[in-house]
C-alpha atoms as a PDB file:
ATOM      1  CA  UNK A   1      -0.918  12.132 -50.317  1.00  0.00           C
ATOM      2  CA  UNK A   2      -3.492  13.529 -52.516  1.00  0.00           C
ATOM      3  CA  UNK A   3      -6.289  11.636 -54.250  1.00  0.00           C
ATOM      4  CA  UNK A   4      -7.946  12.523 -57.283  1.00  0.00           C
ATOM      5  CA  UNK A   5     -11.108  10.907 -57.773  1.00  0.00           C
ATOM      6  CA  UNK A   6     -12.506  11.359 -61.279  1.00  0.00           C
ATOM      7  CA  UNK A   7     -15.745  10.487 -62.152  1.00  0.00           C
ATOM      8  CA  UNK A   8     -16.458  10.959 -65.931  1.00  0.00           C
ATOM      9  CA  UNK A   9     -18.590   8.450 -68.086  1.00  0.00           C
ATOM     10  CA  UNK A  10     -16.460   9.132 -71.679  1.00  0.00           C
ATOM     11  CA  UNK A  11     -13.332   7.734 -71.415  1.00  0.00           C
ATOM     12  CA  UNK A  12     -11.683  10.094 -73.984  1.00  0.00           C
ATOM     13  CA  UNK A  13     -12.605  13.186 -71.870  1.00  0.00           C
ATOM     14  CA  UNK A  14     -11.645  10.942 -68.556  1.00  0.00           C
ATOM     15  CA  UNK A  15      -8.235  10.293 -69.946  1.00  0.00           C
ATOM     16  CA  UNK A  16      -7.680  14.125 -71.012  1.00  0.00           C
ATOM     17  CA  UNK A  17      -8.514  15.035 -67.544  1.00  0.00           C
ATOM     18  CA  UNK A  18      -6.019  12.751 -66.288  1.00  0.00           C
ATOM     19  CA  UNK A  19      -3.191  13.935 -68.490  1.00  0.00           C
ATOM     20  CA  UNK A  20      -3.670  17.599 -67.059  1.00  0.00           C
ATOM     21  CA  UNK A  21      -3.809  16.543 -63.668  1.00  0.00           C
ATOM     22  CA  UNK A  22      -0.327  14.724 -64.314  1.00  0.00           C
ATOM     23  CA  UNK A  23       1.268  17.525 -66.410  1.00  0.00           C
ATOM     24  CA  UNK A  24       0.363  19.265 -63.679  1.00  0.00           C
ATOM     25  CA  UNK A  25       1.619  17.726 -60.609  1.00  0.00           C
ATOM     26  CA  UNK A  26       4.832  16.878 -62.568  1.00  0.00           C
ATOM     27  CA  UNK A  27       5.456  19.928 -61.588  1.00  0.00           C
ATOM     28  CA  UNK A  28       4.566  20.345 -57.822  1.00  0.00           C
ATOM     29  CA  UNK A  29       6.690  17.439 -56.349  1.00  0.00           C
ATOM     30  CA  UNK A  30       3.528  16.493 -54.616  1.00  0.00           C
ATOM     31  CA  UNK A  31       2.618  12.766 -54.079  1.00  0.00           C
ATOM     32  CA  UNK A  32       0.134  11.791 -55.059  1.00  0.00           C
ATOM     33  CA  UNK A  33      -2.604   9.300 -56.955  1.00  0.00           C
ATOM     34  CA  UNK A  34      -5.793   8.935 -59.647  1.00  0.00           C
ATOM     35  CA  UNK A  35      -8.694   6.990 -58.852  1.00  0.00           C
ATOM     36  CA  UNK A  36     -11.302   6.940 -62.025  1.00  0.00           C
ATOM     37  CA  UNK A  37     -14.453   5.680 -62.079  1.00  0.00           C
ATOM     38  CA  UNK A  38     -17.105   5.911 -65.349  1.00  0.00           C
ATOM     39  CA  UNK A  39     -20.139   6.009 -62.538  1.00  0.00           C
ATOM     40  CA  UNK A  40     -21.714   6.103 -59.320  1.00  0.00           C
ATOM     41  CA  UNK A  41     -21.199   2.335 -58.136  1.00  0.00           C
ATOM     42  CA  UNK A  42     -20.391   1.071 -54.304  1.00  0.00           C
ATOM     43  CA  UNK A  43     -16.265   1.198 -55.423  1.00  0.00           C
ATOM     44  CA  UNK A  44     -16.918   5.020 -55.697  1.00  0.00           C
ATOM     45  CA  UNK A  45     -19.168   4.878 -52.681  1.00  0.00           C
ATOM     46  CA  UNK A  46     -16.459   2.930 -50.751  1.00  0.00           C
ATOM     47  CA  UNK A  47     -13.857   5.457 -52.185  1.00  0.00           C
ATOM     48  CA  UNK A  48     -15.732   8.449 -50.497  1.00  0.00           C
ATOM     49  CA  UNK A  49     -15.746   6.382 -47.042  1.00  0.00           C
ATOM     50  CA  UNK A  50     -12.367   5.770 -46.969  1.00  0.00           C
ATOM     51  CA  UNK A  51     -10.215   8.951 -45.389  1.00  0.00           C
ATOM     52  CA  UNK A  52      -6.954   7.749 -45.911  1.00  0.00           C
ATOM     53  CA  UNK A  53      -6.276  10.788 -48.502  1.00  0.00           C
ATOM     54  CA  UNK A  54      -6.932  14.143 -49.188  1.00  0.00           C
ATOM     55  CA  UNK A  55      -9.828  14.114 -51.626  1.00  0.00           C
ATOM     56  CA  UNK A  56      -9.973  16.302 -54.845  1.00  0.00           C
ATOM     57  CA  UNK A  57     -13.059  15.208 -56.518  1.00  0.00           C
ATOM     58  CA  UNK A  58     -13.814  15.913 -59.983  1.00  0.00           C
ATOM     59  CA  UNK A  59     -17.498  14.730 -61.107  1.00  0.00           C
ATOM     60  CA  UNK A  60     -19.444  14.972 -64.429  1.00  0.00           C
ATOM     61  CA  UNK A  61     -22.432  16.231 -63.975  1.00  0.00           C
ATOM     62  CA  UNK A  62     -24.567  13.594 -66.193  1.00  0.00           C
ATOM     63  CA  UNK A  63     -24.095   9.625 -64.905  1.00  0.00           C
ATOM     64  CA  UNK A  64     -25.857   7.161 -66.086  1.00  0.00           C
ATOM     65  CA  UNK A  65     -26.862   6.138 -62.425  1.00  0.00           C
ATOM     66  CA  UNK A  66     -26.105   9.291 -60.729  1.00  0.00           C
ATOM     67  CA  UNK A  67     -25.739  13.399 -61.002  1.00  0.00           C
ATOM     68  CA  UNK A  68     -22.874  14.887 -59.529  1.00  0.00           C
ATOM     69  CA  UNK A  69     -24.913  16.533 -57.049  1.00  0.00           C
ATOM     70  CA  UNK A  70     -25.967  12.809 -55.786  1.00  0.00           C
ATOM     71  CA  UNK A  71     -22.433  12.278 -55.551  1.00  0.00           C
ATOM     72  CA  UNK A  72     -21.632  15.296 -53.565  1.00  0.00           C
ATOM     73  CA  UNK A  73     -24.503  14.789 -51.488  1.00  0.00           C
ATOM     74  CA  UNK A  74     -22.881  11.724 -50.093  1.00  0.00           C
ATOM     75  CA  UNK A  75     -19.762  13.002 -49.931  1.00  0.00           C
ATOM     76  CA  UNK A  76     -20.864  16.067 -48.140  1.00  0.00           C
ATOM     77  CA  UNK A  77     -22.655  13.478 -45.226  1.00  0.00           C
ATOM     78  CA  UNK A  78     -19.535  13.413 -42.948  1.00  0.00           C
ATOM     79  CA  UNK A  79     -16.778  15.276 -45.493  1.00  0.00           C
ATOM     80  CA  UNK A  80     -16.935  18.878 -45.687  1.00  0.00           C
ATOM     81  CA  UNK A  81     -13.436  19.671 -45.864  1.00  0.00           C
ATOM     82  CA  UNK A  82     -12.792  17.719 -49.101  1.00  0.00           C
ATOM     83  CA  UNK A  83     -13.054  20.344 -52.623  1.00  0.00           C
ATOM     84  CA  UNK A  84     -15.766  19.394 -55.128  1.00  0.00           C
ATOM     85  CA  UNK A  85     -14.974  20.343 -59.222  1.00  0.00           C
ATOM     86  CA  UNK A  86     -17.779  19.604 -61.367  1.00  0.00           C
ATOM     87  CA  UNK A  87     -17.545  19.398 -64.863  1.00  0.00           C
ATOM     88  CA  UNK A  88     -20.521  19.790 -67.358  1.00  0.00           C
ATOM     89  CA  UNK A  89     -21.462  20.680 -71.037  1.00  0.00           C
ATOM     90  CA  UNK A  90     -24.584  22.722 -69.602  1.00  0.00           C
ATOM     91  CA  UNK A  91     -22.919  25.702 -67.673  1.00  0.00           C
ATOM     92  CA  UNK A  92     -26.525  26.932 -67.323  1.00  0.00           C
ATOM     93  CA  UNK A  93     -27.065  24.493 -64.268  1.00  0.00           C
ATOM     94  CA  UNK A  94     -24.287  25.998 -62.539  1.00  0.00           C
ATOM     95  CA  UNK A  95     -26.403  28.562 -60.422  1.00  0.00           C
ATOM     96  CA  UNK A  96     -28.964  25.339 -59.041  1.00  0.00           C
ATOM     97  CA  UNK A  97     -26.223  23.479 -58.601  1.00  0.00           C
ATOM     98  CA  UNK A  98     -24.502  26.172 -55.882  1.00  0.00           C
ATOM     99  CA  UNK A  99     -28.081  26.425 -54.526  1.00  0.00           C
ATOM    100  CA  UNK A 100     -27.563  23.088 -52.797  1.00  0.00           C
ATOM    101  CA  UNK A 101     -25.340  24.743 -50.828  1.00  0.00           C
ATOM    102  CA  UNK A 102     -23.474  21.634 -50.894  1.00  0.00           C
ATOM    103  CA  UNK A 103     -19.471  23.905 -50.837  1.00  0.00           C
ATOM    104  CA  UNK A 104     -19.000  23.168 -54.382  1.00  0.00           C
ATOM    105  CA  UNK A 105     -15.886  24.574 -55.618  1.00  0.00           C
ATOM    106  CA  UNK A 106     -16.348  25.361 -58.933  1.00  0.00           C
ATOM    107  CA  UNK A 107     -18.883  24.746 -61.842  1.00  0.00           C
ATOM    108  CA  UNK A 108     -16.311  24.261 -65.065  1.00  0.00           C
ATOM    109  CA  UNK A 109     -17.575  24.264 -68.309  1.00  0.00           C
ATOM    110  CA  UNK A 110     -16.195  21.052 -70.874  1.00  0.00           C
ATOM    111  CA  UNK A 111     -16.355  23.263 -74.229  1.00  0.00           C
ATOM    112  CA  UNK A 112     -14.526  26.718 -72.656  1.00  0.00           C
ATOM    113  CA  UNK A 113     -10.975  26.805 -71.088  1.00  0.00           C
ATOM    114  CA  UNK A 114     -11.633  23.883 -69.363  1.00  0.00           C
ATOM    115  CA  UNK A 115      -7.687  23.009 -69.080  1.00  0.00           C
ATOM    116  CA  UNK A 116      -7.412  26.350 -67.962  1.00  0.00           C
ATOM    117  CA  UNK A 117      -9.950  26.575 -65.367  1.00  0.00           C
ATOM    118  CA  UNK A 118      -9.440  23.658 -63.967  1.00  0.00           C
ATOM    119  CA  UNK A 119      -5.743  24.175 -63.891  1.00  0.00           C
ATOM    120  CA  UNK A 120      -6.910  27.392 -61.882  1.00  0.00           C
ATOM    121  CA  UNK A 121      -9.154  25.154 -59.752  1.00  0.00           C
ATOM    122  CA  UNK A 122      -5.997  22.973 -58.698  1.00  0.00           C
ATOM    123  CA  UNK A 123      -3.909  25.605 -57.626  1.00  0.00           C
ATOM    124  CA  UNK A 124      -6.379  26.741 -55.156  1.00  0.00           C
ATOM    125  CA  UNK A 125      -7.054  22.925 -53.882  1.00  0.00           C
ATOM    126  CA  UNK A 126      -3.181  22.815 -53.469  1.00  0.00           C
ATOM    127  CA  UNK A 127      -3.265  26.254 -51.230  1.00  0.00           C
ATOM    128  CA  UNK A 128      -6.397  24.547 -49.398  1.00  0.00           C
ATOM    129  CA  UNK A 129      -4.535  21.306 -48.136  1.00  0.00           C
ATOM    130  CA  UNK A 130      -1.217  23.550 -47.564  1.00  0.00           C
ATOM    131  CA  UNK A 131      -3.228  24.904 -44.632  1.00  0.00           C
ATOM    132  CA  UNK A 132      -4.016  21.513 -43.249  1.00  0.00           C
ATOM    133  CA  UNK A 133      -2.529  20.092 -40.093  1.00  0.00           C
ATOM    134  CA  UNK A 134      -0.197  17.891 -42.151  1.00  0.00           C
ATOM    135  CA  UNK A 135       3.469  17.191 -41.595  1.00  0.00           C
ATOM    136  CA  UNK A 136       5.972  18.533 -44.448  1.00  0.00           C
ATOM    137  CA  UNK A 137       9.280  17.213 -45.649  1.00  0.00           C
ATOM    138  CA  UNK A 138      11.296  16.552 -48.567  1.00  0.00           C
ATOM    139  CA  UNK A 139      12.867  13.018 -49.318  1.00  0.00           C
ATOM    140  CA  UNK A 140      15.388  11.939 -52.199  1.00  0.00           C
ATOM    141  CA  UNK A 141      13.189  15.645 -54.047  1.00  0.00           C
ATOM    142  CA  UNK A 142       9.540  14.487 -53.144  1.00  0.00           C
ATOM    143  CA  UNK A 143       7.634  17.130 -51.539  1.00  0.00           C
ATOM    144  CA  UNK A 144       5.493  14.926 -48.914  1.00  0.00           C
ATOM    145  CA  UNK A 145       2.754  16.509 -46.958  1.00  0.00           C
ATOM    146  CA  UNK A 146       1.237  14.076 -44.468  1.00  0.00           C
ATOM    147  CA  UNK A 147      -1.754  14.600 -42.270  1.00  0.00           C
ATOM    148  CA  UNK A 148      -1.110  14.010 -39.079  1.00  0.00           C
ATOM    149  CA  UNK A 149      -4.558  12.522 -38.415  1.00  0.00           C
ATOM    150  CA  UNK A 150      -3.380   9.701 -40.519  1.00  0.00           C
ATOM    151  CA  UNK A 151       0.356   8.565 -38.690  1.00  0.00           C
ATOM    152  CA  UNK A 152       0.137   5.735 -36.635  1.00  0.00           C
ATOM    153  CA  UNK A 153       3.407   6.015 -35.710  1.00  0.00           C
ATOM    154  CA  UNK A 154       6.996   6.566 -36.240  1.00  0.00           C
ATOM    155  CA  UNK A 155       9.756   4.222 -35.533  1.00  0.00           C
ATOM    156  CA  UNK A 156      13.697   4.263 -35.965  1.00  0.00           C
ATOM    157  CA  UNK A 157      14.915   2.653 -38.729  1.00  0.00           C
ATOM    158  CA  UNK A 158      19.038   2.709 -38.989  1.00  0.00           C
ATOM    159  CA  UNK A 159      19.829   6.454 -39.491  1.00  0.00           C
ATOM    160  CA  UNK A 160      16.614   7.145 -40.906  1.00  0.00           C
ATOM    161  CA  UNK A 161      12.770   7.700 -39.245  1.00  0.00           C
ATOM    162  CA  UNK A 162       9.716   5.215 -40.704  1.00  0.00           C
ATOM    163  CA  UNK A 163       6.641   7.120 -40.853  1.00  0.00           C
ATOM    164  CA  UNK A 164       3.812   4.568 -40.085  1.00  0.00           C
ATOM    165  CA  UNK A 165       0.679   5.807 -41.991  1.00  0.00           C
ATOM    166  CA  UNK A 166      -3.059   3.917 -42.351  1.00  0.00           C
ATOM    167  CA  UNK A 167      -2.154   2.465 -45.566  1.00  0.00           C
ATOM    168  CA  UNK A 168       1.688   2.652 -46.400  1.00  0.00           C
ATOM    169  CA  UNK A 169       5.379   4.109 -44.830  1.00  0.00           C
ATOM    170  CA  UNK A 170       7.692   6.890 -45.078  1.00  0.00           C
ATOM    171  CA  UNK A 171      11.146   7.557 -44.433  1.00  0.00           C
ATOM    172  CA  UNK A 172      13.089  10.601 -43.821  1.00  0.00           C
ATOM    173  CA  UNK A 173      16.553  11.299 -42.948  1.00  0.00           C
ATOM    174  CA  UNK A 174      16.596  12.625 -39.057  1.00  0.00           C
ATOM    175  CA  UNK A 175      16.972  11.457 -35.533  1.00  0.00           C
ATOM    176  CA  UNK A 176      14.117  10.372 -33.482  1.00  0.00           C
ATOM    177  CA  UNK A 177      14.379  13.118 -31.533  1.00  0.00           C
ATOM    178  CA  UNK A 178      14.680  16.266 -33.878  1.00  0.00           C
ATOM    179  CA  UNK A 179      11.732  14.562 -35.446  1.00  0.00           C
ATOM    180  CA  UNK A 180       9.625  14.622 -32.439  1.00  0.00           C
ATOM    181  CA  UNK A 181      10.175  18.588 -31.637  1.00  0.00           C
ATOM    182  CA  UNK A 182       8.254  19.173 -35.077  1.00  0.00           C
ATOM    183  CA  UNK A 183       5.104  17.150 -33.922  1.00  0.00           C
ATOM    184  CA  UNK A 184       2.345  18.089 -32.300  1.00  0.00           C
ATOM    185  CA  UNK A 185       1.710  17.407 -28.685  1.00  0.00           C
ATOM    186  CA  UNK A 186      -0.188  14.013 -29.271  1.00  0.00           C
ATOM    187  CA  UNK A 187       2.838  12.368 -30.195  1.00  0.00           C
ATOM    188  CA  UNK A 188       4.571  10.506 -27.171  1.00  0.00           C
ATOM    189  CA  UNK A 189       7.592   8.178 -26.559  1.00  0.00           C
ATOM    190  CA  UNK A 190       5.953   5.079 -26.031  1.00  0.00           C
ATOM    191  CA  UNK A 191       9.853   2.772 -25.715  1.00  0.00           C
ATOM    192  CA  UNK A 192      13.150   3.919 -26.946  1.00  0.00           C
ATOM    193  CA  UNK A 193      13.107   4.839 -30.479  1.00  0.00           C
ATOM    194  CA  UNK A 194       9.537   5.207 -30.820  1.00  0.00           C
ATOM    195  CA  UNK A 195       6.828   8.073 -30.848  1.00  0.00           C
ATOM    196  CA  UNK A 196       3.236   7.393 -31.099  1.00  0.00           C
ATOM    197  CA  UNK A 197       0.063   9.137 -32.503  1.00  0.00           C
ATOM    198  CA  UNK A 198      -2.072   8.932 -29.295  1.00  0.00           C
ATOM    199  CA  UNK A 199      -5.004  10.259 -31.009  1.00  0.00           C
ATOM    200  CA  UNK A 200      -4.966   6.854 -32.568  1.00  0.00           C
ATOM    201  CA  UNK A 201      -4.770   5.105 -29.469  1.00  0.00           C
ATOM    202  CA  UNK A 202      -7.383   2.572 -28.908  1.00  0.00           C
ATOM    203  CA  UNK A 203      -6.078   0.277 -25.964  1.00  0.00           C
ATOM    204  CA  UNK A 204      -3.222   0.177 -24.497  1.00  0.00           C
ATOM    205  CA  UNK A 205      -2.004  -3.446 -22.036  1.00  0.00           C
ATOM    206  CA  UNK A 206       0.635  -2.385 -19.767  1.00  0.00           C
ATOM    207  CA  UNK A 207       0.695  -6.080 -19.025  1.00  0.00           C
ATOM    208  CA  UNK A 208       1.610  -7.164 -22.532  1.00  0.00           C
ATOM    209  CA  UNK A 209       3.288  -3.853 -23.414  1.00  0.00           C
ATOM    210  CA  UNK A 210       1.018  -3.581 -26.459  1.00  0.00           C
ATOM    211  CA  UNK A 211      -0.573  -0.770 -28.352  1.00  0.00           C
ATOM    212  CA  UNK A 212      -3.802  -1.343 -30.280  1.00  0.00           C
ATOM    213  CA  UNK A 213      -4.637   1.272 -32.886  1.00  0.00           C
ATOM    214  CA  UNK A 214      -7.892   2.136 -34.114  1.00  0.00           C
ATOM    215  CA  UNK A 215      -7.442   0.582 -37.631  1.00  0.00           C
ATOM    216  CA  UNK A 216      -7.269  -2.990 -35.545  1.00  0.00           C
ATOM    217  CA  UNK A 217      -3.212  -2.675 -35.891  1.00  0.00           C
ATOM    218  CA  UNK A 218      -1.752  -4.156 -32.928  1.00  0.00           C
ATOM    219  CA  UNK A 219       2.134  -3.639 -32.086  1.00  0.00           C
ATOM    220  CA  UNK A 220       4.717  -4.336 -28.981  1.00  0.00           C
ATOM    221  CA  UNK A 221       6.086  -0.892 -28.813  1.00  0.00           C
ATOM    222  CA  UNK A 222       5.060   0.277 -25.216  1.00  0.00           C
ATOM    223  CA  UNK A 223       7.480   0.261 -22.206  1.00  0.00           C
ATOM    224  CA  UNK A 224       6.398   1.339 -18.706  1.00  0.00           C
ATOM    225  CA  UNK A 225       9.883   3.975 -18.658  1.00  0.00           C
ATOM    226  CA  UNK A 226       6.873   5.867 -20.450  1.00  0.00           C
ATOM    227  CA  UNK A 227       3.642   5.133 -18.404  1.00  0.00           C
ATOM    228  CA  UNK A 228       3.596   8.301 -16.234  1.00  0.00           C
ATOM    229  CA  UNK A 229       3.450  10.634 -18.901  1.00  0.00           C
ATOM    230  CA  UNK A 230       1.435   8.457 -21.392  1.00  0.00           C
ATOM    231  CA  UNK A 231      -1.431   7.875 -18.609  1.00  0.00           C
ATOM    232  CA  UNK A 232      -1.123  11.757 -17.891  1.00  0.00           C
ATOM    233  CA  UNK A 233      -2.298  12.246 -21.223  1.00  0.00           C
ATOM    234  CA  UNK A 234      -4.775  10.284 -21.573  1.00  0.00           C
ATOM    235  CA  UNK A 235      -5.914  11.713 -17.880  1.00  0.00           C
ATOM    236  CA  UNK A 236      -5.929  15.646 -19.179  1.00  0.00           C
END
């Protein structure tokens, strides 16, 4: 899932900037969501810590707390992968701005094709996740792109597949084991019916037959038909 993060103090230029990002993605079948925010606050802060999404983050460049630059600062602390927009009636402080060498991706003037340019700016966000390690597949015409950093694990459900993420599930329509030929090596059988993101592993009790991830979630999906090649893993 994507995650727009919009911080913009005027609500009337907030609001148009969330009606082109959802004209927009209307269109791309991606999921995804809009998180606003009218300033630098520890909701935004929190927002930035949290790596449950890919981040597109699109920042005024006057706050009344903040600059953008703050903003991207903290971002930039343990997130370099994430695409910074920054939107501003002085274009003139574009040139400082990419001297913070802080990966900005583009400097987009309010009062000059903004819709354009930032409709420009999107596309090439898009093309930037599309190379991510993410798993792809398309359910009842949603386009979902999952990273695979973020599956927990996946679990058979009737005659579909649950795909057990941080913060929500999917489903898709195909066996449990056409499903694990498309994943990458860190995903094991744990018990019949089950594959799990070992990369997300953080204890496992052979005794109890229990799995703790490293979000705290703790789940009975471990049989020892699997130990040999589990503790190989883990051993390599």
């Amino acid at each position: 899932m994507i995650n727009f993060v919009i911080v913009e103090d005027n609500n009337h230029y907030r609001k148009r900037v969330v009606d082109i990002i959802i004209t927009y993605m209307m269109g791309n079948k991606v999921e995804f969501k809009i998180s606003e925010f009218d300033d630098y606050n520890q909701k935004l802060s929190r927002c930035i810590q949290d790596k449950k999404y890919n981040n597109i983050y699109i920042l005024d460049f006057e706050l009344p707390n903040a600059t953008a630059i703050d903003i991207a600062r903290e971002i930039r602390e343990d997130d370099w992968e994430s695409p910074i927009i920054i939107l501003t009636a002085y274009t003139s402080l574009a040139l400082d701005s990419f001297k913070q060498r802080l990966q900005l991706l583009d400097f987009i003037g309010k009062q000059i094709d903004a819709e354009k340019n930032l409709i420009e700016n999107l596309n090439i966000c898009l093309k930037m996740f599309s190379k991510e390690e993410v798993y792809r597949y398309t359910y009842y015409n949603i386009e979902h792109s999952i990273p695979y950093k973020s599956i927990l694990y996946l679990i058979r459900d009737g005659r579909r597949i649950e795909i057990k993420t941080i913060d929500k599930s999917y489903y898709q329509n195909i066996s449990i084991n056409n499903i694990k030929k498309l994943l990458p090596k860190d995903f094991l059988y744990t018990t019949k019916g089950v594959i799990v993101n070992m990369k997300r592993v953080k204890e496992i009790n052979w005794k109890n037959q229990t799995i703790t991830f490293d979000n705290g979630l703790q789940k009975g999906i471990l049989s020892r038909s699997h130990k040999k090649e589990i503790e190989k893993y883990f051993a390599e």
